[in-house]
N, C-alpha and C. Protein backbone atom coordinates (compact mmCIF):
# COMPACT_ATOMS: atom_id res chain seq x y z
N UNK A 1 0.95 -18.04 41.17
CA UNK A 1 0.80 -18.67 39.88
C UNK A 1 -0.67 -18.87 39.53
N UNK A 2 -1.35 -19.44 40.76
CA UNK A 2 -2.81 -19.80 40.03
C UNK A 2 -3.67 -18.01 39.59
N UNK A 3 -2.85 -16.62 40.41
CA UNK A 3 -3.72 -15.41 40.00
C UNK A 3 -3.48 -15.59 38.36
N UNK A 4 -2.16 -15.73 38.07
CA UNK A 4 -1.77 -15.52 36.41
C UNK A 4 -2.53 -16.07 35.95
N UNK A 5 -3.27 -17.64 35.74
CA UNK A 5 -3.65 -18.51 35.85
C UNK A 5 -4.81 -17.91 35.19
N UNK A 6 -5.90 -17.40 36.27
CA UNK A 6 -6.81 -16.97 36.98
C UNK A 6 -7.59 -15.73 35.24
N UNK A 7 -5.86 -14.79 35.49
CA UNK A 7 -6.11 -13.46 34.69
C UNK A 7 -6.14 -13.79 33.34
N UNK A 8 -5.17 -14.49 33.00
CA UNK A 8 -4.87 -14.77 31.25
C UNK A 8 -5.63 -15.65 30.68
N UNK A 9 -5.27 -16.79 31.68
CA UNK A 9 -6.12 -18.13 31.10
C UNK A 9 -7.72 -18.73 31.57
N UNK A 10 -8.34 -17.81 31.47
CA UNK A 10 -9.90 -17.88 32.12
C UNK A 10 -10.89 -18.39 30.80
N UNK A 11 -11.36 -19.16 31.11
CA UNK A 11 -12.31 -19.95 30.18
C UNK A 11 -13.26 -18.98 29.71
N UNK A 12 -13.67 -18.24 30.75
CA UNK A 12 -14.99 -17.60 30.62
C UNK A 12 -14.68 -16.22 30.11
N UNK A 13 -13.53 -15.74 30.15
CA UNK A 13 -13.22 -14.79 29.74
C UNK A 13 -13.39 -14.40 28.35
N UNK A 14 -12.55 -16.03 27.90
CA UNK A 14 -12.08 -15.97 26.50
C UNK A 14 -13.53 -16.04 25.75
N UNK A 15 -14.78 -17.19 26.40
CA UNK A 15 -16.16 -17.43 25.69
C UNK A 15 -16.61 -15.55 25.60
N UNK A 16 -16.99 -15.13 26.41
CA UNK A 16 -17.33 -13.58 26.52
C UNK A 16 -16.59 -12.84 25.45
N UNK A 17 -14.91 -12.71 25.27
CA UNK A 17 -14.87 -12.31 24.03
C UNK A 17 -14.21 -12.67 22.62
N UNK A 18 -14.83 -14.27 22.69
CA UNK A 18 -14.48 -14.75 20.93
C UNK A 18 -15.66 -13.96 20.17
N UNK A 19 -16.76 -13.51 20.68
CA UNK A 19 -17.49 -12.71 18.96
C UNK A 19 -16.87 -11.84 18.85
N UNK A 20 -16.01 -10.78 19.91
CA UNK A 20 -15.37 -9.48 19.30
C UNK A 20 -14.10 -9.74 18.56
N UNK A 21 -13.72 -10.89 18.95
CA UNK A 21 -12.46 -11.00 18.46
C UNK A 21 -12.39 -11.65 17.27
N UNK A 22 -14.17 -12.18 16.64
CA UNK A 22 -14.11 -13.07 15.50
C UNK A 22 -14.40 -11.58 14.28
N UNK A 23 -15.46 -11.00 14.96
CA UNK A 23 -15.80 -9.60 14.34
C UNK A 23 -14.52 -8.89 13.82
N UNK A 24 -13.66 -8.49 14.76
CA UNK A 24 -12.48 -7.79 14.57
C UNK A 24 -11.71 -8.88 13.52
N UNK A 25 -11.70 -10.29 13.59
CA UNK A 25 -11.13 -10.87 12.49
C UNK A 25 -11.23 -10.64 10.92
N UNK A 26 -12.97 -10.69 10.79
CA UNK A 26 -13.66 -10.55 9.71
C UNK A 26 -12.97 -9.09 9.54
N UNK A 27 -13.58 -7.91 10.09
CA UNK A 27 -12.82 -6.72 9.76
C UNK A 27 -11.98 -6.51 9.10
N UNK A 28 -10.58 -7.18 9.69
CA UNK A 28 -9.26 -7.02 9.25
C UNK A 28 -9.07 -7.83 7.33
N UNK A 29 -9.33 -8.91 7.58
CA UNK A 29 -9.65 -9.61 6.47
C UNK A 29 -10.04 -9.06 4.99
N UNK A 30 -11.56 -7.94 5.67
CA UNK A 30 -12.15 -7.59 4.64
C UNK A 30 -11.88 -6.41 4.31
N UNK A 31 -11.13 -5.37 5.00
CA UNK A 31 -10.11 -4.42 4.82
C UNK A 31 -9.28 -5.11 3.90
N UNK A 32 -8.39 -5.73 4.73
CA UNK A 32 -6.82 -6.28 3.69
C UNK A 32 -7.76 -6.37 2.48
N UNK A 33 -8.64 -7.16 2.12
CA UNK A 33 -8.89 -7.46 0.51
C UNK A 33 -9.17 -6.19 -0.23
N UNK A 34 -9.21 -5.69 0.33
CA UNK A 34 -9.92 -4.00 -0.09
C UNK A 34 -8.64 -3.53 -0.47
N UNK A 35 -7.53 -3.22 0.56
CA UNK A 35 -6.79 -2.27 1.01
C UNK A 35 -5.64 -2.68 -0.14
N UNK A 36 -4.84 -4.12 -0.12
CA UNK A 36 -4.00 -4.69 -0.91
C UNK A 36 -4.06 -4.30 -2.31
N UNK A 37 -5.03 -4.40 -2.80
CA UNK A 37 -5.00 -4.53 -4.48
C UNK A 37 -5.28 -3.38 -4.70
N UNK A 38 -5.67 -2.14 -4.30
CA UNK A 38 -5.70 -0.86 -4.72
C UNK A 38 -4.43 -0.36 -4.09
N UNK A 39 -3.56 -0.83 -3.33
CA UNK A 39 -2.48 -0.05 -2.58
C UNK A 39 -1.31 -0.89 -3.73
N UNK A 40 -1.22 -2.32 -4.03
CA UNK A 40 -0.36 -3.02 -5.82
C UNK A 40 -1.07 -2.11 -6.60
N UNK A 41 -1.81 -1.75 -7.13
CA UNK A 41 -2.01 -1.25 -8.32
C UNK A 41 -1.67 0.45 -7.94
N UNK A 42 -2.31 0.41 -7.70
CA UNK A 42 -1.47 2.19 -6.94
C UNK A 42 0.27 2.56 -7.36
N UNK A 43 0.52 1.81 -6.35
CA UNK A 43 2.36 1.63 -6.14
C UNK A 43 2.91 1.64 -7.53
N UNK A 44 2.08 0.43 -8.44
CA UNK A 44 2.65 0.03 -9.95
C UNK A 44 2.50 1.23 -10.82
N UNK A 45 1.73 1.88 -10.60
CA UNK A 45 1.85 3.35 -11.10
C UNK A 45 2.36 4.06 -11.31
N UNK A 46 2.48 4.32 -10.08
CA UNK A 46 3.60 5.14 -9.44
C UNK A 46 4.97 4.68 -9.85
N UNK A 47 5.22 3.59 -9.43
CA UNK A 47 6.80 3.09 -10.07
C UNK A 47 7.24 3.48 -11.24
N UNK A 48 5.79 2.82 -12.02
CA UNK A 48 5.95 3.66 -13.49
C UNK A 48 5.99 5.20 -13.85
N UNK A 49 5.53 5.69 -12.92
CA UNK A 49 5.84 6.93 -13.28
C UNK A 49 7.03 7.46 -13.26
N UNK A 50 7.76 7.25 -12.13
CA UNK A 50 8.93 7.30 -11.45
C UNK A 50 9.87 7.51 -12.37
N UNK A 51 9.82 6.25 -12.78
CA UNK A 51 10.92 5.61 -13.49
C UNK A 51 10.59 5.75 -15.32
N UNK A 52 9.83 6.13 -15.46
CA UNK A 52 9.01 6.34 -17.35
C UNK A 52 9.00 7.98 -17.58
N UNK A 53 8.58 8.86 -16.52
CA UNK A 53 8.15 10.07 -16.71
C UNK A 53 9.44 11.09 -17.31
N UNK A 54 9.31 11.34 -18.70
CA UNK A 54 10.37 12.16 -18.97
C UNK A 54 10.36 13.75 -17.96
N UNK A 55 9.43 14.36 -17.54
CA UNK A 55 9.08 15.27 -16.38
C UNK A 55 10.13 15.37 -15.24
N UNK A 56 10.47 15.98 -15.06
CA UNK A 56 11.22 15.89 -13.59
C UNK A 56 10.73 16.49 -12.69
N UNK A 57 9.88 17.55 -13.17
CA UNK A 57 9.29 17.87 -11.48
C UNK A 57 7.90 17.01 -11.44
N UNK A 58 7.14 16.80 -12.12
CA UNK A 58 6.83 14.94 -11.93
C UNK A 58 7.33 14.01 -11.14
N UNK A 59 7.87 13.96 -11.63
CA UNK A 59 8.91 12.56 -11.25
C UNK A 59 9.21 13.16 -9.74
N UNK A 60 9.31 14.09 -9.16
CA UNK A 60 10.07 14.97 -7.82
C UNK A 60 9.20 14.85 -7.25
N UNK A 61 8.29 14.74 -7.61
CA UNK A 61 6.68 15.14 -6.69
C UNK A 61 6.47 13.85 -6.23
N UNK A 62 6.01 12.91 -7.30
CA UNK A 62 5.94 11.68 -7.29
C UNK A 62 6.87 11.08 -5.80
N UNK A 63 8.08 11.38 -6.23
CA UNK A 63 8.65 10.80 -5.02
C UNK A 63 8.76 11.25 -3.96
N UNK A 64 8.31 12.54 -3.91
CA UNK A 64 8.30 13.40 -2.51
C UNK A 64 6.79 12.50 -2.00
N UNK A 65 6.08 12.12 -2.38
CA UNK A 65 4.62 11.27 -2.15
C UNK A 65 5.11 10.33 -1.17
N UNK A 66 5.94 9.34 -2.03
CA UNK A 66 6.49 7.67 -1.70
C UNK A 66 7.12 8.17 -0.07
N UNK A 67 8.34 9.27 -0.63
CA UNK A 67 8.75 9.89 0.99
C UNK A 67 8.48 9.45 1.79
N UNK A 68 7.13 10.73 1.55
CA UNK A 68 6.10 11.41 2.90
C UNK A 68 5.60 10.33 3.73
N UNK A 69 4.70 9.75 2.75
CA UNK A 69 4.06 8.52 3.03
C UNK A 69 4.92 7.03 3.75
N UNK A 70 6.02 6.52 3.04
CA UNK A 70 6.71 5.83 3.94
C UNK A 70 7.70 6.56 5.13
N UNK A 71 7.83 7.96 5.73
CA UNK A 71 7.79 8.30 6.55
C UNK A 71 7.44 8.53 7.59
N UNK A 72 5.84 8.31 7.38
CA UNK A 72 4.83 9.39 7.75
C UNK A 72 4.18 7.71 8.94
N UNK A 73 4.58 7.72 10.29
CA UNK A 73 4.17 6.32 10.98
C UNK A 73 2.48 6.07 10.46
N UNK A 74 2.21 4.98 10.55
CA UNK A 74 0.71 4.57 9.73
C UNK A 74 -0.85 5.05 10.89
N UNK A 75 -0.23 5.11 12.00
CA UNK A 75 -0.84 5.39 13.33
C UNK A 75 -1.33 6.76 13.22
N UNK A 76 -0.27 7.32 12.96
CA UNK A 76 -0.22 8.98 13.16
C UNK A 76 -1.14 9.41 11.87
N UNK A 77 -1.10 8.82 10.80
CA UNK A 77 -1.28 9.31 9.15
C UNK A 77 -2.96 8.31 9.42
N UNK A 78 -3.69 7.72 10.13
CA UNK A 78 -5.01 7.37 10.73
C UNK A 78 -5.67 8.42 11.72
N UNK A 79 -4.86 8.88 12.57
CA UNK A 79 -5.70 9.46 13.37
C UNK A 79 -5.60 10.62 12.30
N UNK A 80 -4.95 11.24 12.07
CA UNK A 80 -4.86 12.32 10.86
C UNK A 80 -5.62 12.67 10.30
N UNK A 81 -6.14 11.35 9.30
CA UNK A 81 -7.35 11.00 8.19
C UNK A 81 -8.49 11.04 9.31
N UNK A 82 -8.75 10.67 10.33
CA UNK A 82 -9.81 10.22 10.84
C UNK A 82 -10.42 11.64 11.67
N UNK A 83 -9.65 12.40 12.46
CA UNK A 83 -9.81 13.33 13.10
C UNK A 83 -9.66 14.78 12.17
N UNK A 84 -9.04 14.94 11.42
CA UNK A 84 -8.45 15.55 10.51
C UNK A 84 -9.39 16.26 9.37
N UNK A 85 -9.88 14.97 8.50
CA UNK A 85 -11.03 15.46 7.19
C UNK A 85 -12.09 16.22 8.08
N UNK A 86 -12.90 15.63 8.99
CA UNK A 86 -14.47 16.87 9.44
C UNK A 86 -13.70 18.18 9.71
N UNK A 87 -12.62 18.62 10.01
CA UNK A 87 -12.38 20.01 10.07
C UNK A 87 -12.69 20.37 9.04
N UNK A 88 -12.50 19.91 7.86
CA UNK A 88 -12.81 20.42 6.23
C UNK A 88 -14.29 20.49 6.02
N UNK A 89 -14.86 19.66 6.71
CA UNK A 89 -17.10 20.07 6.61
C UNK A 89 -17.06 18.52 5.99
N UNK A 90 -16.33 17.70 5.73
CA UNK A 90 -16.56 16.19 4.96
C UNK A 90 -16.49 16.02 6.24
N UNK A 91 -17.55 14.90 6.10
CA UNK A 91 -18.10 13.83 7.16
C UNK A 91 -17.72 12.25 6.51
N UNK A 92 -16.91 11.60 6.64
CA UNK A 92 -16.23 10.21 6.30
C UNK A 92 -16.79 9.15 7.08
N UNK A 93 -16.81 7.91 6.69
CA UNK A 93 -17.28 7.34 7.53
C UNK A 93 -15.61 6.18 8.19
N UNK A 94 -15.45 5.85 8.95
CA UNK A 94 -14.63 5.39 9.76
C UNK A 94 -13.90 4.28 8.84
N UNK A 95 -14.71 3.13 8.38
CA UNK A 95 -14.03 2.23 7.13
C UNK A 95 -13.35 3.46 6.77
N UNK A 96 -13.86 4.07 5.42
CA UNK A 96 -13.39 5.13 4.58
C UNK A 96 -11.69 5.64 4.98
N UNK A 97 -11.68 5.57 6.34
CA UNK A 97 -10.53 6.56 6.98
C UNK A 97 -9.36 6.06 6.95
N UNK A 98 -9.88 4.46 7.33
CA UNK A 98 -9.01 3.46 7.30
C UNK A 98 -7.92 2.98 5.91
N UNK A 99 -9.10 3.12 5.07
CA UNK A 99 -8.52 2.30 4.09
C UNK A 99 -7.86 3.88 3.17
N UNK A 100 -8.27 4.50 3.60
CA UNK A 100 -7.56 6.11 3.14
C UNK A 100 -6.33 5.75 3.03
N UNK A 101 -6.07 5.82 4.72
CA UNK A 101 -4.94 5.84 5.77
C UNK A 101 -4.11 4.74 5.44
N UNK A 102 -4.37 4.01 4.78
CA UNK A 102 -3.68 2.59 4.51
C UNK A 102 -3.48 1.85 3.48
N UNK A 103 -4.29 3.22 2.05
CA UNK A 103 -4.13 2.62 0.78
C UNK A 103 -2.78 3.41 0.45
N UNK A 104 -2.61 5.06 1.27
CA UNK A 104 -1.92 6.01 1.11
C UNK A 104 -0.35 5.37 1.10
N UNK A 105 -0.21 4.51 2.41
CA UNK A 105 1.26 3.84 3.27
C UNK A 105 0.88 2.90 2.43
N UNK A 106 0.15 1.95 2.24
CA UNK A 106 0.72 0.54 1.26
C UNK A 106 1.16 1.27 -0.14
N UNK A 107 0.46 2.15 -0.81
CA UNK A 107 1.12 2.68 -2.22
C UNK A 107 2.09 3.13 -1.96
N UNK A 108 3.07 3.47 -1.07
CA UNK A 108 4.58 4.30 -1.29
C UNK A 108 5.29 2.59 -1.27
N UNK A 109 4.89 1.94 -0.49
CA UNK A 109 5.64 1.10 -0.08
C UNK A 109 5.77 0.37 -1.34
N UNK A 110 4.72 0.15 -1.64
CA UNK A 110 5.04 -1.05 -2.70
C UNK A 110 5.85 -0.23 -3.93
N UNK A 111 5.12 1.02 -4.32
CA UNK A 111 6.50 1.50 -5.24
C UNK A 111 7.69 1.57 -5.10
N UNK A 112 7.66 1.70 -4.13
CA UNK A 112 9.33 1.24 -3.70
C UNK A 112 9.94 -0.29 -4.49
N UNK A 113 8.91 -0.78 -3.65
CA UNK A 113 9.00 -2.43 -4.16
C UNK A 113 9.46 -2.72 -5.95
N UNK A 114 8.54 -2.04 -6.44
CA UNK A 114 7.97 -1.76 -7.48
C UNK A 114 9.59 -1.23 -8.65
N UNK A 115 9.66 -0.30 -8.17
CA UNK A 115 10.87 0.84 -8.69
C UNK A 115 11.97 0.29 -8.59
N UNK A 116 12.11 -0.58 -7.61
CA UNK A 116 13.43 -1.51 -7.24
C UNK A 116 13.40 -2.35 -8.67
N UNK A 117 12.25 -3.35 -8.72
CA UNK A 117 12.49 -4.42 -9.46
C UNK A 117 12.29 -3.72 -10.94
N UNK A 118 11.83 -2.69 -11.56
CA UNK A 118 12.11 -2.19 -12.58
C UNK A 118 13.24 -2.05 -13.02
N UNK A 119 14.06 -1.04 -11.80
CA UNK A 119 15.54 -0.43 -12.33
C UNK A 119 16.05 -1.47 -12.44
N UNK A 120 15.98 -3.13 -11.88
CA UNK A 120 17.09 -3.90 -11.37
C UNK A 120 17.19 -4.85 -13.14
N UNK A 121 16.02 -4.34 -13.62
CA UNK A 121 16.20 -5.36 -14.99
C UNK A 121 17.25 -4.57 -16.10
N UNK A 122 17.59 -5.07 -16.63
CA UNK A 122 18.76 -4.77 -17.38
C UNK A 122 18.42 -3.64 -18.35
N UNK A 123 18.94 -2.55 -18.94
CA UNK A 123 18.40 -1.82 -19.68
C UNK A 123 18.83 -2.74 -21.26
N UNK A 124 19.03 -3.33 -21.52
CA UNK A 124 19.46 -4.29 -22.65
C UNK A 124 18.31 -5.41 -22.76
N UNK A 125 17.73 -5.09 -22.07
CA UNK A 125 15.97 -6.07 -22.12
C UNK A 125 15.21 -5.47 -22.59
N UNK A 126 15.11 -3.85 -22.54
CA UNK A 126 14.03 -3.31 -22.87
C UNK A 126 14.36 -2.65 -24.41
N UNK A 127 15.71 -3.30 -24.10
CA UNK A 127 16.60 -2.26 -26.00
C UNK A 127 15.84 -3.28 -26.89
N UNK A 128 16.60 -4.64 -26.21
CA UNK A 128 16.00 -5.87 -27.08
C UNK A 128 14.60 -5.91 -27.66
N UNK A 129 13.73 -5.89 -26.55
CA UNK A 129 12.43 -5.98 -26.97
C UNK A 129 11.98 -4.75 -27.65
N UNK A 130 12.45 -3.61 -27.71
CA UNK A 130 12.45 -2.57 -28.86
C UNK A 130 12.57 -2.84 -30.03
N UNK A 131 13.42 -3.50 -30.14
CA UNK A 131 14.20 -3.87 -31.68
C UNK A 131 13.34 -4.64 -31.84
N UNK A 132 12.58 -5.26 -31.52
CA UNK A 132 11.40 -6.43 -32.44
C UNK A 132 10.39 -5.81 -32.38
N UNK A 133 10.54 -4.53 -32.27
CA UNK A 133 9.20 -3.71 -32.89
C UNK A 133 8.33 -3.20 -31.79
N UNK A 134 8.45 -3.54 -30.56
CA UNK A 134 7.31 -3.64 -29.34
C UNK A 134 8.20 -2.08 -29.13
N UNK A 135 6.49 -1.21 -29.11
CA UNK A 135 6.66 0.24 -28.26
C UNK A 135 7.50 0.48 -26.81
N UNK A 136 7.44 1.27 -26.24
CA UNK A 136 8.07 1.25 -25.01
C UNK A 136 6.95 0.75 -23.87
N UNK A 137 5.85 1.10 -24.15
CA UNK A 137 4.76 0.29 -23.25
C UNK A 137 4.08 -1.25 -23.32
N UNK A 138 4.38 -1.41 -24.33
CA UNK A 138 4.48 -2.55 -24.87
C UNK A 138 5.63 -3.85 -24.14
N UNK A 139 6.72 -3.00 -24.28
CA UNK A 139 8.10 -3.55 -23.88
C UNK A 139 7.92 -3.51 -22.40
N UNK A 140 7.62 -2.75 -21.90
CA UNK A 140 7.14 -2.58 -20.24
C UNK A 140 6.54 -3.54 -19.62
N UNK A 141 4.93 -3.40 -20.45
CA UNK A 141 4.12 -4.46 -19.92
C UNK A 141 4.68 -6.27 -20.23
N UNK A 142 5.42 -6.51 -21.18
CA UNK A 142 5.60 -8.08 -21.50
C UNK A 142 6.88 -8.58 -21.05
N UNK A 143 7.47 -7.23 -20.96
CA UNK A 143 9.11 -7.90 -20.71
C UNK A 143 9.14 -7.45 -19.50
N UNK A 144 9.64 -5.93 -19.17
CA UNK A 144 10.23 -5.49 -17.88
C UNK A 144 9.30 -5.61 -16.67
N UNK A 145 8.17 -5.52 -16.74
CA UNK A 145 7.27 -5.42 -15.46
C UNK A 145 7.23 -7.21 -14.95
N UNK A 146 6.80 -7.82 -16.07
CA UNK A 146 7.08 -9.60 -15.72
C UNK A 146 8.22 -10.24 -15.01
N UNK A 147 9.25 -9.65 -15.31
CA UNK A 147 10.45 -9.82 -15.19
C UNK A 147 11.06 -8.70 -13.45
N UNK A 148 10.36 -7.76 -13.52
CA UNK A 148 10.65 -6.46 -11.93
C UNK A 148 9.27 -7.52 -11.07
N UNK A 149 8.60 -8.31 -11.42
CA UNK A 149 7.51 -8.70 -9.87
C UNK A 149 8.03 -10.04 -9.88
């Protein structure tokens, strides 16, 4: 008991590495703020496209994207981006790869998200708000999108 003791719970261990582990905090942090709001606004796009685009092979592509991407493990679709682009002669820098790798998987996901709460609003919401004159983007942005988040 006292080796376990000894291995996990070592004072000196932990002093030696709280800066890497405060560093690696900050990191993560300042990624997510990065990574989040371009991977929502992304997705919302996309949803809209999805679901707005009179196109169908548009619309096919589009979702062959969402697919790939929520298929595609987030691990595998990093080393990918990271090892992957210098075969092409681009030199990336490591942030860059990351938030590639992770704006790519948060945008399928959230359209998903996204596409769900669109379809789920009633098509009699968006008739309504037609009839009082509001365009179809119009009607999108005030009624259905407020109403799908």
């Amino acid at each position: 008991m006292q080796e376990l003791l000894t291995n996990f719970f070592n004072g000196e261990v932990y002093a030696q590495t709280f800066p890497f582990l405060l560093t690696g905090l900050w990191t993560t942090l300042w990624l997510s703020a990065l990574v989040i709001p371009i991977g929502l606004a992304s997705g919302l796009l996309l949803a809209l496209w999805i679901t707005q685009t009179p196109s169908r092979w548009s619309r096919r592509l589009a979702v062959a994207y969402v697919d790939f991407f929520r298929a595609f493990p987030p691990l595998v679709l990093l080393i990918l981006i990271y090892f992957g682009i210098p075969f092409t002669g681009w030199e990336i820098p490591k942030v860059a790869a990351v938030c590639i790798g992770f704006m790519l998987n948060n945008s399928s996901y959230f359209c998903e998200v996204f596409r769900a709460g669109i379809e789920a609003v009633p098509r009699g919401q968006t008739e309504a708000a037609r009839s009082t004159g509001l365009t179809q983007w119009q009607a999108l942005r005030h009624v259905v999108i407020p109403q799908a988040t």
